[in-house]
Protein backbone atom coordinates (compact mmCIF):
# COMPACT_ATOMS: atom_id res chain seq x y z
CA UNK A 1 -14.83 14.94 -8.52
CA UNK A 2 -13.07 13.19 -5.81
CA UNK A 3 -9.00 13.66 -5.81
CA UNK A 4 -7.45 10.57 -5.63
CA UNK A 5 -4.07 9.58 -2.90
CA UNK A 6 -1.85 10.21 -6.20
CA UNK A 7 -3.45 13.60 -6.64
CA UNK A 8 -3.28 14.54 -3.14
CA UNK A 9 0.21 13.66 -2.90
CA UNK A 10 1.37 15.76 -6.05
CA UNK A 11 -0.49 18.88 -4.42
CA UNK A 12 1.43 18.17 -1.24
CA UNK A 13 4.51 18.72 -3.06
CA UNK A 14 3.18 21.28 -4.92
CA UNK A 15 2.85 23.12 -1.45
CA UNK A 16 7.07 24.01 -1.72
CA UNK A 17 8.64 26.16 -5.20
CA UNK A 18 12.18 25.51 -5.35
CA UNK A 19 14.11 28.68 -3.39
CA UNK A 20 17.15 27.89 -5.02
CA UNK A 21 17.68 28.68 -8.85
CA UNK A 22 19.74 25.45 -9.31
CA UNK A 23 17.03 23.27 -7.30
CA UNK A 24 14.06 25.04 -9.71
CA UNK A 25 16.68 23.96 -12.73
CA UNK A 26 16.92 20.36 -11.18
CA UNK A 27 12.85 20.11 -10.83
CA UNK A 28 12.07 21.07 -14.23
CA UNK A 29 14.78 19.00 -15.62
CA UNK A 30 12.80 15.87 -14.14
CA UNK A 31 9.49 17.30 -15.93
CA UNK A 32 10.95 18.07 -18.94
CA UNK A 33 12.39 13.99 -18.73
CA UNK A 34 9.28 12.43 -17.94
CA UNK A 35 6.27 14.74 -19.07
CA UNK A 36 4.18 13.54 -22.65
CA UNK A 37 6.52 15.17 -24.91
CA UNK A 38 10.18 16.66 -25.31
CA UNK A 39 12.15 17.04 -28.17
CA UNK A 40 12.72 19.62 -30.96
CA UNK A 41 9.75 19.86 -32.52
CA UNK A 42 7.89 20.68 -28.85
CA UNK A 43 7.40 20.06 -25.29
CA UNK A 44 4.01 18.66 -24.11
CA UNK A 45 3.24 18.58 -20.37
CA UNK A 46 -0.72 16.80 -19.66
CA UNK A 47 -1.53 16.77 -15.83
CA UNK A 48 -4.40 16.44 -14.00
CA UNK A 49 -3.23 18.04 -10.93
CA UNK A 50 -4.63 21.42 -10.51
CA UNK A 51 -1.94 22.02 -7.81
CA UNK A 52 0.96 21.31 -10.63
CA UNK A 53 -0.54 23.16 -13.44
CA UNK A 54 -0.90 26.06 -10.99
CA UNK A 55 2.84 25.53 -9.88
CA UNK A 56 4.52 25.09 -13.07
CA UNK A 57 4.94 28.44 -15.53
CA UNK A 58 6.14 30.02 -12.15
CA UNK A 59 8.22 26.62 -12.30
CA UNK A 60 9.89 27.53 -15.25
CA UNK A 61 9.84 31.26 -15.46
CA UNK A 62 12.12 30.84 -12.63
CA UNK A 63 14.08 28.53 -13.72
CA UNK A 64 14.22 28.57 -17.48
CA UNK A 65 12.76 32.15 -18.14
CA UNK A 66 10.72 30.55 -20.47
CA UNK A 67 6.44 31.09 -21.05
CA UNK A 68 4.77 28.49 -22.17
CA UNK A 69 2.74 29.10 -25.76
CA UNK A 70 0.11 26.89 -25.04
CA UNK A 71 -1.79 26.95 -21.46
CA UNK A 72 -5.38 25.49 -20.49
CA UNK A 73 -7.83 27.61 -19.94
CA UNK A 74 -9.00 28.05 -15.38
CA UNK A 75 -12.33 26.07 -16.44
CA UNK A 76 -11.01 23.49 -18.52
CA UNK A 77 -11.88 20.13 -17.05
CA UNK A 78 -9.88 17.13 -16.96
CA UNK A 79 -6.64 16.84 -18.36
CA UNK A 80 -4.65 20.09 -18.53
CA UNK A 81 -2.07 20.65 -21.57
CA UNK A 82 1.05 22.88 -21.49
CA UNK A 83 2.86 23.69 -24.73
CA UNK A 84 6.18 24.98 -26.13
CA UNK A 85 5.95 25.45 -29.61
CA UNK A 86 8.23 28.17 -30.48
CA UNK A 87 11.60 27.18 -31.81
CA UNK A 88 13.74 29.73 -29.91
CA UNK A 89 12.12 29.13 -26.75
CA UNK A 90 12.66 24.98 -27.29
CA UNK A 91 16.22 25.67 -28.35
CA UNK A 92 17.20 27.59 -25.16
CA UNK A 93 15.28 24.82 -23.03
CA UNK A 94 17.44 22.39 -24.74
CA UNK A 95 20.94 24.33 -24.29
CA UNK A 96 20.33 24.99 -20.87
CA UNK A 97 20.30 20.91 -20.10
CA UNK A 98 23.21 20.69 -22.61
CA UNK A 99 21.46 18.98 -25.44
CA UNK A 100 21.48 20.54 -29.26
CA UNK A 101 18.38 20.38 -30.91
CA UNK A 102 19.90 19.27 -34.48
CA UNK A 103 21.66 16.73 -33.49
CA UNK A 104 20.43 15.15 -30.15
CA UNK A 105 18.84 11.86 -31.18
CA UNK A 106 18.27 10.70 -27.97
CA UNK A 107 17.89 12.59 -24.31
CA UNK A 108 19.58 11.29 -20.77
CA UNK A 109 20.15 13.06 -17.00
CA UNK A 110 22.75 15.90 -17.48
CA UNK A 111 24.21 14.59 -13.92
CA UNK A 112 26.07 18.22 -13.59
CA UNK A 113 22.99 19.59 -13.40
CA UNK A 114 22.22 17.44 -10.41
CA UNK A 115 25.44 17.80 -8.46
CA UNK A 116 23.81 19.40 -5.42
CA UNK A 117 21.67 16.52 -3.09
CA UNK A 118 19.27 19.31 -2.58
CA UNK A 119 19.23 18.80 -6.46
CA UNK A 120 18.65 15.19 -7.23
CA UNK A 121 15.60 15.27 -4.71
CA UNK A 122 14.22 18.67 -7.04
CA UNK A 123 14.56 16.52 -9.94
CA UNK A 124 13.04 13.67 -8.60
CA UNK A 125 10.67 15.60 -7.60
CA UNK A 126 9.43 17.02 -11.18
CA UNK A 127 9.96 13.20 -12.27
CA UNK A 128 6.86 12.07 -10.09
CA UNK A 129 4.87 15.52 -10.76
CA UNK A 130 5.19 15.05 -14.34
CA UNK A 131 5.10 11.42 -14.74
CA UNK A 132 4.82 9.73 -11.46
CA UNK A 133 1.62 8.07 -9.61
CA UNK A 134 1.46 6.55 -5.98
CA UNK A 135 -1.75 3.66 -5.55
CA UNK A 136 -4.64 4.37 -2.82
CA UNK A 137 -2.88 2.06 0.34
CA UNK A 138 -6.06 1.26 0.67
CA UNK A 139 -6.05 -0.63 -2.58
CA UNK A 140 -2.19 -1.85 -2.81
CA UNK A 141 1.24 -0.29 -2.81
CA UNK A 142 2.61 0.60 -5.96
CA UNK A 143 4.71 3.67 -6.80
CA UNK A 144 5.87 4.24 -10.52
CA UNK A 145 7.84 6.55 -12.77
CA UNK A 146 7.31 6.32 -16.41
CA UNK A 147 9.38 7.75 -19.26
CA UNK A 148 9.23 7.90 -23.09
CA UNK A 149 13.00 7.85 -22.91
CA UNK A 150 14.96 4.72 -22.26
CA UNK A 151 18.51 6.72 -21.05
CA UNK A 152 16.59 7.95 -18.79
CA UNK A 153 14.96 5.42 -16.84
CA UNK A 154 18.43 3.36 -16.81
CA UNK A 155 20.02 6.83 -15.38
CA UNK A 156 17.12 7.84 -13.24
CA UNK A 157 16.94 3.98 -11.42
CA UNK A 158 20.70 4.61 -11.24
CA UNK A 159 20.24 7.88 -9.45
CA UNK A 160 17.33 6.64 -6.74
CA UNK A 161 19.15 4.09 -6.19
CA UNK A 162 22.27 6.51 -4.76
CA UNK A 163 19.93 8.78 -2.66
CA UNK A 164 17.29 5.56 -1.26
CA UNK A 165 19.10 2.49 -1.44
CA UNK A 166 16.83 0.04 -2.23
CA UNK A 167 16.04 -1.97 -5.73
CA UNK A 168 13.63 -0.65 -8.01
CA UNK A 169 11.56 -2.94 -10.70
CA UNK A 170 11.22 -1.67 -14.66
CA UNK A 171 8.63 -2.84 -16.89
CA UNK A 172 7.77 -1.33 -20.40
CA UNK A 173 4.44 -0.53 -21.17
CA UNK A 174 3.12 1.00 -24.27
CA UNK A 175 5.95 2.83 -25.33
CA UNK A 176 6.99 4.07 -22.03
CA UNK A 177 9.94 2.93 -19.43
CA UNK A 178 8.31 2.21 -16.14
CA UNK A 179 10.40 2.42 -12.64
CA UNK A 180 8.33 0.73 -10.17
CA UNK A 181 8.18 0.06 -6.38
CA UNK A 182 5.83 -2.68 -4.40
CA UNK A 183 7.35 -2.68 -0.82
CA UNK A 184 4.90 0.47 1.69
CA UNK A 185 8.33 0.85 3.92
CA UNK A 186 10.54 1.47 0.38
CA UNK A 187 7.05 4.11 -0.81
CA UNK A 188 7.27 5.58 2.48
CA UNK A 189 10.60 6.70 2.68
CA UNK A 190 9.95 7.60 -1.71
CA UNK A 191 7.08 9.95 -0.37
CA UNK A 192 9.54 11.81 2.07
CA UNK A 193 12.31 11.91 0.08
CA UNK A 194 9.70 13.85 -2.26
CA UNK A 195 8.66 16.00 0.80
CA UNK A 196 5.56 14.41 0.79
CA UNK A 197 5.32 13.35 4.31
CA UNK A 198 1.63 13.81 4.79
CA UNK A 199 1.24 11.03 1.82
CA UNK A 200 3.83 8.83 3.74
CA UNK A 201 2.02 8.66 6.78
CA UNK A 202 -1.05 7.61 4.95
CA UNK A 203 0.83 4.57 3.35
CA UNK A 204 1.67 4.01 7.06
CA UNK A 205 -1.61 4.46 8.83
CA UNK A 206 -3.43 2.19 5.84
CA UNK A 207 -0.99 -0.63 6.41
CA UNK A 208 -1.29 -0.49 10.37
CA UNK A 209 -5.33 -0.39 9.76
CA UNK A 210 -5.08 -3.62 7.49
CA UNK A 211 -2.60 -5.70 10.26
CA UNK A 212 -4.64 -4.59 12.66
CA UNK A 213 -7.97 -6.08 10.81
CA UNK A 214 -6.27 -9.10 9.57
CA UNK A 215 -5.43 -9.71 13.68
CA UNK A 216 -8.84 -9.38 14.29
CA UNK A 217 -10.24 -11.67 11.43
CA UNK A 218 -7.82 -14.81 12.28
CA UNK A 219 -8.77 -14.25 16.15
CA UNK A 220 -12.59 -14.02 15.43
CA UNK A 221 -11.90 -17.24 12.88
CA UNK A 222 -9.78 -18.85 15.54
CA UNK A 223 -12.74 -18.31 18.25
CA UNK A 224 -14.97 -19.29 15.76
CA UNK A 225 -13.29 -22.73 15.05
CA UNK A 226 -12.96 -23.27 18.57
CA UNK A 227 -16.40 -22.48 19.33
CA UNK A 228 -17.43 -25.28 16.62
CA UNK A 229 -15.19 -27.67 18.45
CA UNK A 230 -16.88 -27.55 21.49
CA UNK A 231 -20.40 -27.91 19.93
CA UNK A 232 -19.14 -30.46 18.14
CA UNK A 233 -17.92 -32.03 21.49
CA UNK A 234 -20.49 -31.15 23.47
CA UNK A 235 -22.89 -33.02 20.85
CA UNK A 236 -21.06 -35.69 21.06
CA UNK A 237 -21.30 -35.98 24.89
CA UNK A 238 -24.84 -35.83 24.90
CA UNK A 239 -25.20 -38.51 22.09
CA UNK A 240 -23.22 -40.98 24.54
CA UNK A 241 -25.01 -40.22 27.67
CA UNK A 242 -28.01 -40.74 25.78
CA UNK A 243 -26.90 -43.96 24.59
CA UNK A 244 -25.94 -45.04 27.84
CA UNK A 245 -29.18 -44.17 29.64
CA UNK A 246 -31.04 -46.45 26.71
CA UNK A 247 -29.12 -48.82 26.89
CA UNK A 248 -30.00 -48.75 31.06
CA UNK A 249 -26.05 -48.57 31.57
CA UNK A 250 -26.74 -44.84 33.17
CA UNK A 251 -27.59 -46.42 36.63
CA UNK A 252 -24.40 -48.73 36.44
CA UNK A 253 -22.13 -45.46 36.02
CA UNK A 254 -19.83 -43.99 39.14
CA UNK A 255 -21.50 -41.43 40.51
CA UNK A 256 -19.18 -38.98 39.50
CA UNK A 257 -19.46 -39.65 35.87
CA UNK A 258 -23.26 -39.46 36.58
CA UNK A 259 -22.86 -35.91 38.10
CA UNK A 260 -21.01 -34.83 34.70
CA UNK A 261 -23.76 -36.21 32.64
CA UNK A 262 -26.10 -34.86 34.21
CA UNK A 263 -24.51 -31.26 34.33
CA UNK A 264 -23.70 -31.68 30.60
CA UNK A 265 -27.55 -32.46 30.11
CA UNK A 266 -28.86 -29.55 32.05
CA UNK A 267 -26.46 -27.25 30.43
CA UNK A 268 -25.64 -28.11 26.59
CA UNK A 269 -24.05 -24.97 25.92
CA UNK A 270 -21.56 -24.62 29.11
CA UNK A 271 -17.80 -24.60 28.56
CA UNK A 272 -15.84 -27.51 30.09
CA UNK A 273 -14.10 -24.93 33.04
CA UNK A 274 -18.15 -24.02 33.79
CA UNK A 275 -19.31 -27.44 34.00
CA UNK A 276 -16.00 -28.48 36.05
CA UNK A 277 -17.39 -25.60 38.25
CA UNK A 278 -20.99 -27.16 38.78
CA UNK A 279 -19.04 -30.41 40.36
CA UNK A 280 -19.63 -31.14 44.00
CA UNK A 281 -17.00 -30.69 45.01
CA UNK A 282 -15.60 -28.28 42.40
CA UNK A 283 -13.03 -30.20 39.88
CA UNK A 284 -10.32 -28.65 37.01
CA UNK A 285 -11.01 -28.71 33.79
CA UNK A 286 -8.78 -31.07 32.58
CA UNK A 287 -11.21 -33.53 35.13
CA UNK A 288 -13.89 -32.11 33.63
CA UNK A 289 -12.65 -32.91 30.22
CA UNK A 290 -11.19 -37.00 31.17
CA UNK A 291 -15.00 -37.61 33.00
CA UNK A 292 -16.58 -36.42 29.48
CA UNK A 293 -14.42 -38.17 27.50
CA UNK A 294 -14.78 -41.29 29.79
CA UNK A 295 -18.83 -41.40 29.31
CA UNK A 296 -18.25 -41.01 25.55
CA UNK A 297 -15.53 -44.24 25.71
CA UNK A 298 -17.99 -46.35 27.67
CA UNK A 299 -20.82 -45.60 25.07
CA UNK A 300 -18.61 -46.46 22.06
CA UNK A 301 -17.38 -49.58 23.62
CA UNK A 302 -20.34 -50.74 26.23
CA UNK A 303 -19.62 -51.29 29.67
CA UNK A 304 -17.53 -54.17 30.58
């Protein structure tokens, strides 16, 4: 099964474990915020990143000291769950991000925990692993976050906003509180913020590759209206010198306007700056142009 650019860009962050305890805090913070499921009756984490799920009980070993209760199986295909069921184990989880599992109703961004910058970018970090996807650039740009929790989203735009300072979009769909960005320069600089700079300079190469074919469609559809003109033109001109030469006026015509016929008979296809070349003696184009133009006039109006 093909990986997709979202996939590929997860396992590019995957690449880099948090060295610092309070940075492997920070990351699993922003997993814990946007996985499936994380309250007091459980924590449910469903990837599909091989890379992550590999990542992620060393994740939070380190920074939690915490096993998970639940974990997929090497061979399982698809979508990989991770479970905390155990009471204790949630309760500690909980404590150590400052909530309390009786009586937290509703869950938000501990900012102390992210007072560090090296921090906020760890927690973003675990925000797109867990809950993030970036679009193929070959398809569109679109980056999103999506959480189940509303305090966060509010917080987390808050908090992107201070480290990349640009506006991000929300939506809500099915549930869930969507952060969203549109602009490739804004998901470029998103990517490497992430320290996914590999996944960056794909956003970049696929937007160079599509100016660079739109250039070449308007210039071929530019050379290919042009090239219709002249047709179109040179049909013309050969329409009024036939006219002319019925209408025995051909014989009455200066015999410069006579050469031009004639070399716009012998060659229907030639450009105006060829034909202006086939004069004797050699004339511009823009001659070449008024004596065409002149044997179409005299057809349309007969000669005086």
């Amino acid at each position: 099964m093909a990986v997709s650019f979202s996939g590929n860009t997860k396992a590019e962050i995957c690449r880099n474990i948090p060295v610092k305890n309070c940075c492997a805090i920070a990351q699993s913070f922003g997993i814990l915020l946007f996985c499936n499921s994380f309250h007091a009756d459980g924590i449910r984490i469903i990837t599909e990143s091989r890379e992550f799920a590999q990542i992620l009980p060393k994740l939070f070993k380190k920074a939690l000291a915490v096993d998970f209760d639940v974990l997929p199986e090497d061979t399982t295909p698809g979508k990989l769950v991770f479970q905390i069921t155990d009471r204790d184990k949630i309760a500690r989880v909980m404590d150590a991000y400052g909530f309390n599992p009786r009586d937290t109703l509703s869950l938000h961004i501990n900012m102390p925990v992210l007072e560090e910058d090296c921090c906020k970018a760890a927690f973003l970090r675990g925000a797109f692993l867990a809950g993030g996807s970036v679009t193929d650039p070959a398809k569109g740009y679109h980056l999103e976050l999506t959480t189940t929790h509303s305090s966060v989203a509010r917080e987390c735009k808050s908090l992107m906003h201070e480290v990349l300072p640009f506006p991000l979009k929300t939506a809500s769909r099915a549930g869930g509180h969507v952060l969203y960005i549109k602009q490739s320069d804004m998901i470029c600089d998103m990517l490497t913020y992430l320290n996914a700079p590999i996944s960056a300079m794909g956003i970049i190469e696929a937007k160079l590759e599509k100016e660079l074919n739109n250039k070449v469609n308007r210039r071929c559809n530019c050379d290919d209206a042009n090239t219709s003109k002249v047709v179109e033109a040179a049909q013309e001109q050969l329409l009024a010198i036939r006219a002319l030469r019925t209408g025995g006026l051909f014989e009455q015509l200066p015999k410069k306007l006579q050469q031009a016929a004639k070399a716009r008979e012998d060659h229907p296809e030639a450009s105006l700056t060829e034909l202006a070349a086939m004069m004797e003696p050699p004339i511009t184009k823009p001659a070449m142009n008024h004596r065409l133009k002149k044997l179409v006039q005299m057809a349309q109006e007969g000669i005086q």
